[in-house]
C-alpha atoms as a PDB file:
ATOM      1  CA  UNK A   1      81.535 106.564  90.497  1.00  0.00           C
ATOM      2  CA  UNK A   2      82.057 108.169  93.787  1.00  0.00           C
ATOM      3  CA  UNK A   3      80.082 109.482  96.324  1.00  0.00           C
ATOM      4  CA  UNK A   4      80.740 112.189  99.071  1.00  0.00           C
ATOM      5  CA  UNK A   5      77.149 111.980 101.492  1.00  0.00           C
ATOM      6  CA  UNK A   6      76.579 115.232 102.441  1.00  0.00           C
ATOM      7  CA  UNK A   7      73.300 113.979 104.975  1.00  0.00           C
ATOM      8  CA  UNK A   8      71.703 111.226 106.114  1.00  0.00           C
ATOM      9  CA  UNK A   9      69.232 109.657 108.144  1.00  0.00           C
ATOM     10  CA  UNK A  10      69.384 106.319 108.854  1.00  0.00           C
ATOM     11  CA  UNK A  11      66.121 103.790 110.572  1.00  0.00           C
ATOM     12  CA  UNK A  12      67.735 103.115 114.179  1.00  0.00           C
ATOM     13  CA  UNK A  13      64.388 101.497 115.190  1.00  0.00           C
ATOM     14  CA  UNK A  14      61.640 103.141 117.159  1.00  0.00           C
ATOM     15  CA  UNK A  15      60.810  99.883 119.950  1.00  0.00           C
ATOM     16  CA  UNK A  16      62.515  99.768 122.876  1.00  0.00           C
ATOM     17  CA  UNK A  17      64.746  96.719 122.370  1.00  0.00           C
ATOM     18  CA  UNK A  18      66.085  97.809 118.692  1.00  0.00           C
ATOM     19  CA  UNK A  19      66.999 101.350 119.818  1.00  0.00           C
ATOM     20  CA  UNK A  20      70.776 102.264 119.546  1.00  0.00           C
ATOM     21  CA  UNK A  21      71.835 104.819 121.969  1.00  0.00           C
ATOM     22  CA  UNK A  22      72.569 107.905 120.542  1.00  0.00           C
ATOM     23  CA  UNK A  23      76.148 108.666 121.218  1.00  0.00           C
ATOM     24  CA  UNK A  24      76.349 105.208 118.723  1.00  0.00           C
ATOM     25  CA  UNK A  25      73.846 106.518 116.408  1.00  0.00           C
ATOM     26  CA  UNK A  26      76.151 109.574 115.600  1.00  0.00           C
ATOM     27  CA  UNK A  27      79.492 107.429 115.422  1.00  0.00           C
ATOM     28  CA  UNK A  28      77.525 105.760 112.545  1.00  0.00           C
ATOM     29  CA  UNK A  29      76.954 109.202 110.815  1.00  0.00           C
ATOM     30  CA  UNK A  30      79.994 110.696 111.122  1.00  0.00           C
ATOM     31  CA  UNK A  31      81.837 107.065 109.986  1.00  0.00           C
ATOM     32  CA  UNK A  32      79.087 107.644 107.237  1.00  0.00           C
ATOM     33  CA  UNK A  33      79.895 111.137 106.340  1.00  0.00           C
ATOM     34  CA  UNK A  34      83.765 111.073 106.354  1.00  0.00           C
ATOM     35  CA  UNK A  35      83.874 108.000 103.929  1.00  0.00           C
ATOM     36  CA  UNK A  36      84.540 108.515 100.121  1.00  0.00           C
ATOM     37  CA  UNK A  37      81.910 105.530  98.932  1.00  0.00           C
ATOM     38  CA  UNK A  38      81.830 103.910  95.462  1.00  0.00           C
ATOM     39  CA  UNK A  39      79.289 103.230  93.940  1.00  0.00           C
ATOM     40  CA  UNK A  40      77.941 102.560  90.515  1.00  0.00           C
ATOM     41  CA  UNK A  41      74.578 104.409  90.843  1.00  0.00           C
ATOM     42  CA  UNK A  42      72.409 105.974  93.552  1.00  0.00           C
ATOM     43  CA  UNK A  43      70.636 102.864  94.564  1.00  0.00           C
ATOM     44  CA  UNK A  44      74.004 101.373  94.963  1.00  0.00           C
ATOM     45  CA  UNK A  45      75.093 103.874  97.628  1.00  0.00           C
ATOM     46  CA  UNK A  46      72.471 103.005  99.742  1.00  0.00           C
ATOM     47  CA  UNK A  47      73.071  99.788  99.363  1.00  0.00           C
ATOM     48  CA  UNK A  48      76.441 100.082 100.020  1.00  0.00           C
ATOM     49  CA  UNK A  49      76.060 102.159 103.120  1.00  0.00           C
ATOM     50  CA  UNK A  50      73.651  99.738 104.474  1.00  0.00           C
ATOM     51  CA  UNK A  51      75.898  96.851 103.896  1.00  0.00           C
ATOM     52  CA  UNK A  52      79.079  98.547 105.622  1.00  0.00           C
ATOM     53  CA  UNK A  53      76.688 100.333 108.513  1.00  0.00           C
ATOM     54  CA  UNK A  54      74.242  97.484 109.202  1.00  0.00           C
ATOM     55  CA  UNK A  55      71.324  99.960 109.078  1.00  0.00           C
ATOM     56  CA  UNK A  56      68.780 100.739 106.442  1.00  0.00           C
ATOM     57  CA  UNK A  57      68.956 104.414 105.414  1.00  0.00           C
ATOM     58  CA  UNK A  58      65.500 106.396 105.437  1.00  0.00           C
ATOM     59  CA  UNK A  59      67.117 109.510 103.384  1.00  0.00           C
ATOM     60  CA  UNK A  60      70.178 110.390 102.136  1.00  0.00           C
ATOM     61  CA  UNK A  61      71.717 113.547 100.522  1.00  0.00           C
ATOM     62  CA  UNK A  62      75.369 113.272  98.494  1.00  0.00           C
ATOM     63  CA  UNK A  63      77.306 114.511  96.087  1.00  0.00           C
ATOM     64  CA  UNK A  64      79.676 113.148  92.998  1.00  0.00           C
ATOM     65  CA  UNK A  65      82.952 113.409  93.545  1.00  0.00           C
ATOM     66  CA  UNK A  66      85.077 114.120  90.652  1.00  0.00           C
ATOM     67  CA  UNK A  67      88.532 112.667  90.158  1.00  0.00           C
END
């Protein structure tokens, strides 16, 4: 199946020395939100998008996309 994420948050790290800046934080987003993921469920996704992103995602809205 595939996936269009509509919104999502992802866990950049609240200590000091795990932070990323935020100009980096929204590069992941967008990169996040422009990508047509597959995926054969919803726990995929996230898995997917935690894979390709290196972050763990705390919430996440999407969409099917129908071909």
């Amino acid at each position: 199946m595939k996936f269009q994420v509509t919104q999502i948050e992802f866990d950049f790290g609240d200590a000091w020395e795990n932070q990323m800046p935020p100009n980096l934080q929204e590069e992941v987003i967008d990169e996040t939100l422009s990508t047509i993921w597959e995926a054969d469920d919803d726990e995929d996704l996230i898995d997917e998008i935690s894979t390709a992103s290196g972050w763990c995602v705390k919430s996440i809205d999407y969409r099917h996309v129908l071909v």
